[in-house]
Protein backbone atom coordinates (compact mmCIF):
# COMPACT_ATOMS: atom_id res chain seq x y z
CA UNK A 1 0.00 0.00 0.00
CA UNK A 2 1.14 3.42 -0.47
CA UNK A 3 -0.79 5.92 1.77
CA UNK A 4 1.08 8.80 2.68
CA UNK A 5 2.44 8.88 6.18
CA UNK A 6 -0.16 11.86 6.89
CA UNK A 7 -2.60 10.69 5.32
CA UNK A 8 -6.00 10.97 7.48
CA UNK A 9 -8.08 8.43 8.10
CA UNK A 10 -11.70 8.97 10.21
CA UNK A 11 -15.64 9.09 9.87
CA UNK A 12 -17.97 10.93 8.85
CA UNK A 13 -21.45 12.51 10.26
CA UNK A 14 -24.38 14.91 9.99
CA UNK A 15 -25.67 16.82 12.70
CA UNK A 16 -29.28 16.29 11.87
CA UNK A 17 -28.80 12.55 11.31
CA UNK A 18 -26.82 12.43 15.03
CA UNK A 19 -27.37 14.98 17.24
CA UNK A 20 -31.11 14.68 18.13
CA UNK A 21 -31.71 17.48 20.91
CA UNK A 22 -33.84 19.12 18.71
CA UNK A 23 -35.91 21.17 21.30
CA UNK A 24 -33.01 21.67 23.59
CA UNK A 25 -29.99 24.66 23.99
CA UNK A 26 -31.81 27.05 22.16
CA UNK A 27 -32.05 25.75 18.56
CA UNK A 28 -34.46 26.36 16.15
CA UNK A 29 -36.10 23.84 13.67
CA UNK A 30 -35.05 22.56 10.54
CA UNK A 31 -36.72 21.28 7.58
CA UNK A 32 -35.56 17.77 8.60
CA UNK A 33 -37.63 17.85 12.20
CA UNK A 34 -40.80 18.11 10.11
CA UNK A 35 -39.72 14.84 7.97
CA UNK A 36 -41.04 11.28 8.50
CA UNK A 37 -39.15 8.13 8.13
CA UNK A 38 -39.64 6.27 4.25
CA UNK A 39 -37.93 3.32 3.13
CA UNK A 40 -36.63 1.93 -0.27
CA UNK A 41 -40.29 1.75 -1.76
CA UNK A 42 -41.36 4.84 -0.18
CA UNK A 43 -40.16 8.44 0.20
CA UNK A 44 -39.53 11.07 2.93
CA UNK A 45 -42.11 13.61 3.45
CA UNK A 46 -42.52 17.11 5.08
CA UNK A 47 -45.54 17.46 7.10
CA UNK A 48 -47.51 20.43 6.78
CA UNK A 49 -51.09 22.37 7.46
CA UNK A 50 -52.52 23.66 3.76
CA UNK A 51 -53.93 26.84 3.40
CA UNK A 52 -56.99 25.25 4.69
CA UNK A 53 -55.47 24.22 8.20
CA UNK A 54 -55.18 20.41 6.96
CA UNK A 55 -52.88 17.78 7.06
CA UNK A 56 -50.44 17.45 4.06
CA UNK A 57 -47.61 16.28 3.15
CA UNK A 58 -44.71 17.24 0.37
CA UNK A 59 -41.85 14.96 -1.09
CA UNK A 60 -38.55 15.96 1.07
CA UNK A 61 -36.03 17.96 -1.06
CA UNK A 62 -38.21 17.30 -4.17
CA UNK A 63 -41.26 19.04 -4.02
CA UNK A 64 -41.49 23.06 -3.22
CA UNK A 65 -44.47 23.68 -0.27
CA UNK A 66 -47.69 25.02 -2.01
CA UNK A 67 -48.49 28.36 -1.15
CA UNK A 68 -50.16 29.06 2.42
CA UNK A 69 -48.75 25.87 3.67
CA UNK A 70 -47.04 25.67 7.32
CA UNK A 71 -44.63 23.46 8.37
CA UNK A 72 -46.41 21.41 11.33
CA UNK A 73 -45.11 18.44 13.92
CA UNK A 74 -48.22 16.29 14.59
CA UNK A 75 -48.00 14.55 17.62
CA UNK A 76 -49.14 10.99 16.06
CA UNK A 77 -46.67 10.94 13.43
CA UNK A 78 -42.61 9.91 14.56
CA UNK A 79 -40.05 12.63 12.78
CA UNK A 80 -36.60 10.33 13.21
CA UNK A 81 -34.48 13.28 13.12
CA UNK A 82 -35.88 15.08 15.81
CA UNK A 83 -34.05 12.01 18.12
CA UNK A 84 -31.78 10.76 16.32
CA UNK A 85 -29.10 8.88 17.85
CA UNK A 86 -28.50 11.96 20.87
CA UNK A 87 -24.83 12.46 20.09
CA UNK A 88 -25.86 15.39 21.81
CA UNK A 89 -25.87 14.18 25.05
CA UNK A 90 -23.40 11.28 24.15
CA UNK A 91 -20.55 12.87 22.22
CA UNK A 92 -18.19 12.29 24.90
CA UNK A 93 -18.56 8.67 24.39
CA UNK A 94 -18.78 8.27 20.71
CA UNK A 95 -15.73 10.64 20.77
CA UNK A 96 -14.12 8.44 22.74
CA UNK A 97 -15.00 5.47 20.51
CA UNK A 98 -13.53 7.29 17.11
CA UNK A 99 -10.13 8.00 19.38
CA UNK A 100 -9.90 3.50 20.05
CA UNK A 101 -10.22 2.88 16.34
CA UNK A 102 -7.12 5.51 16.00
CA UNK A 103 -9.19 8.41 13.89
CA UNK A 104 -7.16 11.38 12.91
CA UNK A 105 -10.20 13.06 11.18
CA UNK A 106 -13.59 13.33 12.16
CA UNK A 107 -16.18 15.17 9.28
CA UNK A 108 -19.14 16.58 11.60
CA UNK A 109 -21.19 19.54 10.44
CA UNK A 110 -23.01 22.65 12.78
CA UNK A 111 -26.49 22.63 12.60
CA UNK A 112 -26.95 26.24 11.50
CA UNK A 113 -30.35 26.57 13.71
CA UNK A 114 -28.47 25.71 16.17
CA UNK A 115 -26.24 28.62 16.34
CA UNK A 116 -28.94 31.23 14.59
CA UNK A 117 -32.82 29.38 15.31
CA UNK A 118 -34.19 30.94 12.58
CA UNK A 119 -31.17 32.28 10.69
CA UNK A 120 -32.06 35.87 10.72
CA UNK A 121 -31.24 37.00 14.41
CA UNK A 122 -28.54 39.79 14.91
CA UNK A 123 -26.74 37.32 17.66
CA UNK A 124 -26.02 33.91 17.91
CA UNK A 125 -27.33 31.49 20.28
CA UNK A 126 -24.73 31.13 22.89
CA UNK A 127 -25.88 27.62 23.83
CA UNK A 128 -25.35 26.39 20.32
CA UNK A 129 -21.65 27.83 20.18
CA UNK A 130 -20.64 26.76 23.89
CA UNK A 131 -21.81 22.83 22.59
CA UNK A 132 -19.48 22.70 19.29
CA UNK A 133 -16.99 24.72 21.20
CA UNK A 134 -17.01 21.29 23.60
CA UNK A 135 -17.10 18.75 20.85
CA UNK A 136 -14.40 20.60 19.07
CA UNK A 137 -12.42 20.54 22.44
CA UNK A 138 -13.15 16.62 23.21
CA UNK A 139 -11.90 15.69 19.80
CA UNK A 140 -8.47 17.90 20.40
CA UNK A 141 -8.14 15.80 24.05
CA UNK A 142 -7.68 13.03 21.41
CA UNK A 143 -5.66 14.72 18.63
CA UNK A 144 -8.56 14.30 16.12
CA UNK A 145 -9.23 17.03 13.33
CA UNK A 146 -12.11 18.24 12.47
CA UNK A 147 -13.23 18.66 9.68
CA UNK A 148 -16.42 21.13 9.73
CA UNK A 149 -19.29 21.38 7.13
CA UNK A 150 -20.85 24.32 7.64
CA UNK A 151 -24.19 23.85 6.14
CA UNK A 152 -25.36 19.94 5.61
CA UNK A 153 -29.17 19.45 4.99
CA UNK A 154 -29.76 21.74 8.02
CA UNK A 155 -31.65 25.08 7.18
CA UNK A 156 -33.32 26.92 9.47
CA UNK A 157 -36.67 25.85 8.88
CA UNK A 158 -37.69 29.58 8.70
CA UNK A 159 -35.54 30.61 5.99
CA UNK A 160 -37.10 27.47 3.73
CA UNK A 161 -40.61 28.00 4.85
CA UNK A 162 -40.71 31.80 5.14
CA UNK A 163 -37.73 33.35 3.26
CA UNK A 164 -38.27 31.51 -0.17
CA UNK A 165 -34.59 29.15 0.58
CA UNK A 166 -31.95 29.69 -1.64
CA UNK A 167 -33.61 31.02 -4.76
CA UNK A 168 -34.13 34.29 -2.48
CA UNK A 169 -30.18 36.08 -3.22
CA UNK A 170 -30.89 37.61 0.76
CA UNK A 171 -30.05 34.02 2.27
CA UNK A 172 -26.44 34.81 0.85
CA UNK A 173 -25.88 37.41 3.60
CA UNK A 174 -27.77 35.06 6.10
CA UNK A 175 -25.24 32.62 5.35
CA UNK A 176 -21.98 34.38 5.20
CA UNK A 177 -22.88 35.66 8.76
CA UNK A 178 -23.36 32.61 9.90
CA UNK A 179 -20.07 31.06 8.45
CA UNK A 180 -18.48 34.05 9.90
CA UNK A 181 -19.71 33.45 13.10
CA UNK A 182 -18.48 29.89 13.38
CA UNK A 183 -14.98 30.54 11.79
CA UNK A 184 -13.92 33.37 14.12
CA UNK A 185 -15.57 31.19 16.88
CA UNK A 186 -13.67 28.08 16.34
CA UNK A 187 -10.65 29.85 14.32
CA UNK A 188 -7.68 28.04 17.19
CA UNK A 189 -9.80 24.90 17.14
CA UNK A 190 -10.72 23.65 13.35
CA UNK A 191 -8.49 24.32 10.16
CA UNK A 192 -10.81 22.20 8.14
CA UNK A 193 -13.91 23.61 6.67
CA UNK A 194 -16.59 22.58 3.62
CA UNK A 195 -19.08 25.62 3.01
CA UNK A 196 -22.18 23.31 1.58
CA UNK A 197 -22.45 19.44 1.65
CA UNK A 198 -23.57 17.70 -1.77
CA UNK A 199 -23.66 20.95 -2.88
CA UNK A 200 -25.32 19.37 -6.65
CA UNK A 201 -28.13 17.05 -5.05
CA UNK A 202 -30.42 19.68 -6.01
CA UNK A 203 -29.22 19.46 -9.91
CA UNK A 204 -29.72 15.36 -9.88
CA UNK A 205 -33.30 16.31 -8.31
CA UNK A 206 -34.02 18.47 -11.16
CA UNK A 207 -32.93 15.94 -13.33
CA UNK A 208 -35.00 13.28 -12.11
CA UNK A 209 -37.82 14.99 -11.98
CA UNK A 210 -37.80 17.02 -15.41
CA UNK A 211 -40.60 19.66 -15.81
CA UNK A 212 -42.80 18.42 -12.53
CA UNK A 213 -45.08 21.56 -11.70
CA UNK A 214 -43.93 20.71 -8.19
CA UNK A 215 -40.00 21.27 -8.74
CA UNK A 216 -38.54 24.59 -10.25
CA UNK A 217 -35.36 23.34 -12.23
CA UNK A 218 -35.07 26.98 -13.03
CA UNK A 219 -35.21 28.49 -9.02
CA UNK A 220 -33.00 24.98 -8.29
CA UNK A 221 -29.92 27.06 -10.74
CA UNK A 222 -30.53 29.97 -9.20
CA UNK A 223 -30.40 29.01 -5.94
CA UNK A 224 -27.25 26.73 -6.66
CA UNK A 225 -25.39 30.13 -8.15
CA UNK A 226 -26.46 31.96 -4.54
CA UNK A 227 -24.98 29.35 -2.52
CA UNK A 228 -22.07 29.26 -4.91
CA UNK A 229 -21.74 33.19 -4.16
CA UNK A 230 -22.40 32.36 -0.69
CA UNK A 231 -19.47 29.63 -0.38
CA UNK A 232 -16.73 32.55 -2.51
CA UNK A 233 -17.84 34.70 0.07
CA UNK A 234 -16.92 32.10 2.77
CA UNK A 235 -13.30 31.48 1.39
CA UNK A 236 -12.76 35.11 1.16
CA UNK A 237 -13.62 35.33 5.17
CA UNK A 238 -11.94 32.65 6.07
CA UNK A 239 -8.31 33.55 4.67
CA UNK A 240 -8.96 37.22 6.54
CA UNK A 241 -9.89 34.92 9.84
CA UNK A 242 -6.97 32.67 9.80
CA UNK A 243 -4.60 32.30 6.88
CA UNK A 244 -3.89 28.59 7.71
CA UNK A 245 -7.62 27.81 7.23
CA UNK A 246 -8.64 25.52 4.58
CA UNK A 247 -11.57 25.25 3.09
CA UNK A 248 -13.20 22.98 0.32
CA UNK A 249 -16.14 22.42 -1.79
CA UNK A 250 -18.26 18.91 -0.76
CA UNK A 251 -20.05 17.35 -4.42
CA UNK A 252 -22.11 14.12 -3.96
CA UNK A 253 -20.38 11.25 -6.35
CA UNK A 254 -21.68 10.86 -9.31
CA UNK A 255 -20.26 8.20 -11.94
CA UNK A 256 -21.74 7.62 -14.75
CA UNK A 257 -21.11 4.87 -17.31
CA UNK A 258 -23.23 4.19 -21.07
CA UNK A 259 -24.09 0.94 -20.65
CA UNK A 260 -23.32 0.37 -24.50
CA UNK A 261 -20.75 1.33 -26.71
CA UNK A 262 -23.48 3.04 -28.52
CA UNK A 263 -22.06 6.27 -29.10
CA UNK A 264 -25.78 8.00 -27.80
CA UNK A 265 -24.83 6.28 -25.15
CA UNK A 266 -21.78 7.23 -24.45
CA UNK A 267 -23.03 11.34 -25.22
CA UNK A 268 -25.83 10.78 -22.92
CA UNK A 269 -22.81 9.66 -20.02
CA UNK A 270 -20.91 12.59 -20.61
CA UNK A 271 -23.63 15.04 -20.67
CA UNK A 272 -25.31 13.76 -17.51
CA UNK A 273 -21.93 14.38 -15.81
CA UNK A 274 -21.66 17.61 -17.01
CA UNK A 275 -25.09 18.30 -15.55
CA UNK A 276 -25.05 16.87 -12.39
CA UNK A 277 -21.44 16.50 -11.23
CA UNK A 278 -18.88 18.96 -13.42
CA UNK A 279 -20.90 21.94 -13.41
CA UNK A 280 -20.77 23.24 -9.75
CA UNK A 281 -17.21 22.38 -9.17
CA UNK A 282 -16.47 23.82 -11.98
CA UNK A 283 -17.28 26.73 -10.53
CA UNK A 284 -16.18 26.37 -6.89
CA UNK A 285 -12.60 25.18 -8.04
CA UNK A 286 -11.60 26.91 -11.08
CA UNK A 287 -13.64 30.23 -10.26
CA UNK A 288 -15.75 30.76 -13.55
CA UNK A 289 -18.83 29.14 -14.96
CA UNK A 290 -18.00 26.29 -17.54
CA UNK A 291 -19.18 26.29 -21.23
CA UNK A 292 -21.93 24.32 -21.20
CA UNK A 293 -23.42 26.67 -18.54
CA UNK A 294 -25.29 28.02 -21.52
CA UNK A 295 -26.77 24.55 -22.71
CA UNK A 296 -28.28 24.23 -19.52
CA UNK A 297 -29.72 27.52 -18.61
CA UNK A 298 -31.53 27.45 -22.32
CA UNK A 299 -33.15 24.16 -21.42
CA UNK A 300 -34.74 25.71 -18.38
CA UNK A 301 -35.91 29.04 -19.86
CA UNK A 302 -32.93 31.16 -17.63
CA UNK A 303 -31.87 34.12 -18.48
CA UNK A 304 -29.49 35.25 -16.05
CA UNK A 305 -26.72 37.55 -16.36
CA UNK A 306 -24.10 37.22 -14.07
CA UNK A 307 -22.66 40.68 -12.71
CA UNK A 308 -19.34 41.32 -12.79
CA UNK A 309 -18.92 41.97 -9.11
CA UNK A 310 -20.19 38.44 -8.80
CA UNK A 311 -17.74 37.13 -11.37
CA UNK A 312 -15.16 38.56 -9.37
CA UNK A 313 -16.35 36.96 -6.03
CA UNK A 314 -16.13 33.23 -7.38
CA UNK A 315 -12.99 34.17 -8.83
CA UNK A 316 -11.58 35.53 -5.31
CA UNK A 317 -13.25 32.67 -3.47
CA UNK A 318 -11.87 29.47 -4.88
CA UNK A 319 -11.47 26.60 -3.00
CA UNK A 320 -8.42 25.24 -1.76
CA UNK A 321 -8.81 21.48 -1.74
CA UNK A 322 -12.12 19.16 -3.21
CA UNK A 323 -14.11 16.64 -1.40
CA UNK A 324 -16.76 14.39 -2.37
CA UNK A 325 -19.10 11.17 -1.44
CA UNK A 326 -18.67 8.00 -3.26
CA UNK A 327 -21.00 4.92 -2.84
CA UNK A 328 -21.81 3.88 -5.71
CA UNK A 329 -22.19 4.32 -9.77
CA UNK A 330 -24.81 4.50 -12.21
CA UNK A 331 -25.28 3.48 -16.23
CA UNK A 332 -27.24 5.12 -18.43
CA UNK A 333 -28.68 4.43 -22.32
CA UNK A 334 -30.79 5.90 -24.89
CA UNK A 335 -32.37 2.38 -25.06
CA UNK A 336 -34.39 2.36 -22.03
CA UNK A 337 -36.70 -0.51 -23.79
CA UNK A 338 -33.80 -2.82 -23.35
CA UNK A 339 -32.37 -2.09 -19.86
CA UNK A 340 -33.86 -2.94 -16.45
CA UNK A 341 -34.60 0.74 -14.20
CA UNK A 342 -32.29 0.50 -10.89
CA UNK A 343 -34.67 0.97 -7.60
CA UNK A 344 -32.26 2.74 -5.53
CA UNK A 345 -31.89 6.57 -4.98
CA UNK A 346 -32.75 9.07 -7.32
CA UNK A 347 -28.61 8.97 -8.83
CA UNK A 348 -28.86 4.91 -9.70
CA UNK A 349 -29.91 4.86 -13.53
CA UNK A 350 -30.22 2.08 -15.27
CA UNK A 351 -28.76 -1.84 -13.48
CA UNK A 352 -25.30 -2.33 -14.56
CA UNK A 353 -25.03 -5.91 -15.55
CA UNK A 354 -21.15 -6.45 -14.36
CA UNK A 355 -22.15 -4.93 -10.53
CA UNK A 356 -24.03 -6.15 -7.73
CA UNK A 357 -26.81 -4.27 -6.00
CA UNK A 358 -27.17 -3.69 -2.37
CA UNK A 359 -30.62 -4.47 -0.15
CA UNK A 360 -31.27 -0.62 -1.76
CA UNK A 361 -30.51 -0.57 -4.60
CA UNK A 362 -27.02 1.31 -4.79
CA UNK A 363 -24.40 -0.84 -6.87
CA UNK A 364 -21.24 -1.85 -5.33
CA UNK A 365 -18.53 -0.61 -7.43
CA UNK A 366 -14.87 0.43 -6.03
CA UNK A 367 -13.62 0.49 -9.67
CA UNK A 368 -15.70 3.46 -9.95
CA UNK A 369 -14.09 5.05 -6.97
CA UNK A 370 -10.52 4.63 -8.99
CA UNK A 371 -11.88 5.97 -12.10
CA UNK A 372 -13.42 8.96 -10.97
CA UNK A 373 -10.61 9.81 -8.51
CA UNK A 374 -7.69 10.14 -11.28
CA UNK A 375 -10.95 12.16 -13.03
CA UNK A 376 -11.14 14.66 -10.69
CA UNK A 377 -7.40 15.14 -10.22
CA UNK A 378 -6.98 15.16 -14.18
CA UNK A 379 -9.52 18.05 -14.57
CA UNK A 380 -8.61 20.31 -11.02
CA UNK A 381 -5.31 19.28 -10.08
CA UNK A 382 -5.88 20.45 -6.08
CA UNK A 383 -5.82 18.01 -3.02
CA UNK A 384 -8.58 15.56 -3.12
CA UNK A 385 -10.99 14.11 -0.24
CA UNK A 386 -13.58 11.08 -0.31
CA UNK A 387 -15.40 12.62 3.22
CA UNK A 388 -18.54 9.85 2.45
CA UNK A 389 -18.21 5.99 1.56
CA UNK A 390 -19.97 3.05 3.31
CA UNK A 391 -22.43 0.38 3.13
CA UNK A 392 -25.90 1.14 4.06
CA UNK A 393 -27.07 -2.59 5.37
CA UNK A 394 -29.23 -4.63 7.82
CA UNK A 395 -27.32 -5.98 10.84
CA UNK A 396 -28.01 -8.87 12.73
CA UNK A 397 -27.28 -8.79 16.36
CA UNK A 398 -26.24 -12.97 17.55
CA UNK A 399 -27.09 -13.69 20.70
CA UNK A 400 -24.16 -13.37 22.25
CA UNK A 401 -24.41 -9.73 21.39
CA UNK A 402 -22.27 -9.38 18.10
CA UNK A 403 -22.31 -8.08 15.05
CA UNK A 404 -20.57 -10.27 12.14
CA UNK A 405 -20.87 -7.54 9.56
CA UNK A 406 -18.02 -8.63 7.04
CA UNK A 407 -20.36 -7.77 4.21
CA UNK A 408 -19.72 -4.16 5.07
CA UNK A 409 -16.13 -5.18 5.85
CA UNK A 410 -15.38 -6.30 2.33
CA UNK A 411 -17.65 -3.41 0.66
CA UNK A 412 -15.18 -1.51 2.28
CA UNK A 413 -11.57 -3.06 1.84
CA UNK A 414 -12.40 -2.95 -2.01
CA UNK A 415 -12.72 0.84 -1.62
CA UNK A 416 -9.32 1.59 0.45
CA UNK A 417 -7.54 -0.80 -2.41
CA UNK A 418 -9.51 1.45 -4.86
CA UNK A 419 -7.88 4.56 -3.09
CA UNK A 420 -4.71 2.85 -3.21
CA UNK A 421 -4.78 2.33 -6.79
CA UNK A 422 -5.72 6.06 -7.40
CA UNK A 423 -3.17 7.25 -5.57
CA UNK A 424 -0.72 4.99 -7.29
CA UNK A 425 -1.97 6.61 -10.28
CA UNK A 426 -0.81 10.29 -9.09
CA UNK A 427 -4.13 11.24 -7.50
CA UNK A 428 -2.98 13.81 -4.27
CA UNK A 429 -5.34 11.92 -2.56
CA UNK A 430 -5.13 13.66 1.22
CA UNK A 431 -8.12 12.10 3.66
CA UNK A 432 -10.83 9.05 3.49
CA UNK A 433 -13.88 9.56 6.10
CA UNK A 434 -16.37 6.81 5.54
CA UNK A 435 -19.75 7.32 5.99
CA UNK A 436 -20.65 6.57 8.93
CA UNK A 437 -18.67 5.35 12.09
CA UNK A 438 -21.76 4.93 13.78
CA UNK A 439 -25.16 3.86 13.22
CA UNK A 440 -27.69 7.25 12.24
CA UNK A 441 -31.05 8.37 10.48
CA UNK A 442 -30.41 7.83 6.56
CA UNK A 443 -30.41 10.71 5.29
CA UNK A 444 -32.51 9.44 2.10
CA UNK A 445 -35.23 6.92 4.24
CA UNK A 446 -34.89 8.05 7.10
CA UNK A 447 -34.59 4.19 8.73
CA UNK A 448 -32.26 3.16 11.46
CA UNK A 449 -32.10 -0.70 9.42
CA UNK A 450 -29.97 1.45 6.83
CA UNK A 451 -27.24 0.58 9.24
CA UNK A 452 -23.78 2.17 8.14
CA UNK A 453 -21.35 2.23 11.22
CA UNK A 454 -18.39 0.37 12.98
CA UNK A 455 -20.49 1.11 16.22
CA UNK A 456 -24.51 -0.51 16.30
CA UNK A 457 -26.77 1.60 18.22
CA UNK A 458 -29.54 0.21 19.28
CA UNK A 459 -32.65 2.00 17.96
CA UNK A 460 -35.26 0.59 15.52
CA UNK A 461 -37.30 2.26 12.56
CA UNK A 462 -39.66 3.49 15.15
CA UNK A 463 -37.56 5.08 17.81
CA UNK A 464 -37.71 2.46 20.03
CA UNK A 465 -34.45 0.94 21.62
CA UNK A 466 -31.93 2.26 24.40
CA UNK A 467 -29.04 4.05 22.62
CA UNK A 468 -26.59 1.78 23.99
CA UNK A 469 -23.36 1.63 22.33
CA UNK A 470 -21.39 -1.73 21.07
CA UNK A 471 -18.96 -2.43 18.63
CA UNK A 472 -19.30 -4.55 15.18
CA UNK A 473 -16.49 -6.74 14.12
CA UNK A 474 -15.46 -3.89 11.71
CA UNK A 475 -14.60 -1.53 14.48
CA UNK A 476 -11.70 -3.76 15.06
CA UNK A 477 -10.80 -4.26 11.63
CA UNK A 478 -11.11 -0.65 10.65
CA UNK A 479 -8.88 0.14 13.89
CA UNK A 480 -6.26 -2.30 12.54
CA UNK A 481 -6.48 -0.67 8.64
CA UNK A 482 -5.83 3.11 10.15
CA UNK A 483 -3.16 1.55 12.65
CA UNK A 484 -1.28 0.28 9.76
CA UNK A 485 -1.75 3.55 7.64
CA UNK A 486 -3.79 1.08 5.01
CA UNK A 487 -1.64 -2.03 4.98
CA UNK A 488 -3.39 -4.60 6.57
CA UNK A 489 -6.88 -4.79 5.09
CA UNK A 490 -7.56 -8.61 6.63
């Protein structure tokens, strides 16, 4: 194996899939408190009074709220997130946990409501910044890194339900305040940061759901070129706060093969890349809009003329390193007749005949991981990150109370070899955080049984179960990869 000696090997988490607490130290709601649990056959709804004072519901992160409608918590109904798995209360002891498998890195985010409840108050919430300002100091006490997204999934639900969300250009200032805030707060403590997690989700969304009346694929561009303008302005801060910070864009993975050497197919490949992986990195990394910018605002009826002064602020703000979330790939053909749909997430295409599939649907696919690394290093040449890559799965406690999860074991030994290979290749590949260290709400069905970590914790679909802590057989074996910088993978 050829890691580098400094290279950095950790986890990865969200606040609003961990932290539960969501009523407590001052924090304000987000959109995800007002979501219910789905599964692989059904999706994640917002809950909601119409204009009528009825019960309603709206696809989560697909589907705007109609008019009138208010964001509601009925008191039948179980919202996962709101619980989670309470690293709020418990981050001493998962901390603690991370340190014994020998992390150098741990990816958390700060739940923006947290620190500003509905994200336009003049001063923070002191409660939120005294509790990062303790998990950032348990994590030093063990000589971990953090590394900080700034905003993942976790709105205010104000500034979504209220303020119009990104479309509206105001959140930009709403934002950059709040990334100030956090940066001069924590400027001796993280070095770290990521301005906006899967920063393109919104562009595969559009995608997916084409010209829906209840999906704006022009407002989703236009509120992807204010958060871009948002994250510039972050970079900008940051270097004034502390020159040594470093701070990096977060794009969810998206590989995409034609199925056929059909050259359609092969077109179709390239331009769904372009579309829903290229285009915002683009951006973030290089500092300008790419080429086929134009293609894609035509499709959508835009007509947006970017000012100069904005020009100049994506320019100035340019990230310094580029991170990203791999689990699996997708194919894709023109020939839709002859190919068999895939039934996982909304990024899985068409079934790839030479992969296997997981319990949902995401193909298993560490070639991919390879291939897309040296791509990303080819076209950006700066430092590169995979912060997310696991295997969402069911686990099977034995009665003896372990977990024999070497399915997840070997998803992920194919990856680090994978990494290996990349790096072999050239790639300046820096950091690997798998997603997750520790069992949480998926962020896609919201289930617990979409178990991802080293550590079980025991809590079912229905937020039932104790919270206790134990340790899977790949705790140990991922404590003996990082101990041996990579090299022993059995």
């Amino acid at each position: 194996m050829t890691f580098p000696k400094n290279f950095l090997w950790g986890g990865a988490t969200a606040a609003n899939q961990v932290e539960g607490a969501y009523d407590e130290g001052g924090r304000g709601r987000a959109l995800t408190d007002y979501t219910l649990a789905g599964s692989v056959e059904k999706s994640r709804v917002v809950t909601f009074l119409d204009e009528n004072g009825n019960y309603a519901e709206s696809i989560h992160m697909a589907e705007k709220l109609p008019k009138g409608a208010k964001l509601h918590i009925f008191e039948d109904k179980y919202y996962p997130n709101q619980k989670a798995i309470d690293f709020y209360h418990n981050y001493k002891e998962d901390i603690k946990l991370f340190a014994e498998m020998g992390f150098s890195i741990y990816r958390m985010s700060i739940s923006w409501p947290r620190i500003y409840p509905n994200g336009i108050e003049e001063k923070p919430n002191q409660e939120g910044l005294d509790f990062y300002r303790k998990v950032f100091e348990e994590l030093k006490k063990y000589n971990i890194e953090p590394l900080v997204t700034i905003s993942h999934y976790d709105n205010p639900a104000y500034i979504d339900n209220n303020l119009g969300g990104w479309a509206n250009r105001e959140i930009i200032d709403l934002y950059t305040k709040y990334s100030k805030t956090v940066m001069e707060e924590y400027r001796d403590l993280v070095k770290y940061w990521l301005t906006f997690n899967e920063i393109n989700v919104e562009l595969m969304i559009a995608e997916l759901l084409g010209h829906s009346d209840k999906f704006d694929r022009k407002k989703a561009y236009q509120a992807l070129h204010n958060q871009m303008i948002a994250s510039a302005k972050t970079v900008i801060n940051a270097r004034d706060i502390n020159p040594d910070f470093k701070v990096g864009c977060m794009i969810a993975g998206f590989v995409c093969y034609p199925l056929t050497s059909d050259p359609k197919d092969i077109l179709l490949a390239q331009d769904k890349m372009q579309r829903n992986f290229w285009y915002p990195a683009d951006v973030m990394v290089r500092g300008a809009y790419p080429y086929y910018t134009k293609k894609l605002w035509e499709e959508v009826g835009l007509e947006f003329a970017i000012s100069e002064e904005d020009k100049n602020i994506l320019k100035e703000g340019k990230v310094d390193y580029y991170t990203f979330s791999y689990y699996s790939s997708q194919a894709v053909t023109v020939n839709l007749d002859e190919a068999e749909i895939s039934k996982g997430n909304f990024a899985s295409g068409v079934v790839n005949p030479y992969l296997t599939y997981s319990d949902w649907g995401w193909s298993k696919d560490p070639d991919g991981l390879r291939y897309i690394l040296n791509e990303i290093y080819t076209r950006y040449q700066v430092p590169v990150m995979v912060v997310e890559n696991g295997l969402g799965a069911y686990d099977k406690v034995e009665d003896d109370g372990s977990i024999i999860d070497d399915y997840r074991i070997d998803y992920m030994k194919d990856h680090i070899v994978a990494m290996d290979q990349a790096i072999k290749d050239g790639v300046d590949l820096i950091a690997y955080t798998s997603w997750a260290p520790i069992d949480l709400i998926s962020a896609g069905t919201g289930q617990m049984s979409k178990r991802y970590g080293f550590i079980y914790v025991d809590l079912d679909d229905e937020g039932n179960g104790t919270l206790k802590r134990s340790k899977k057989k790949s705790f140990d074996w991922y404590k003996k990869v990082i101990a041996s910088n990579g090299e022993d993978l059995d």
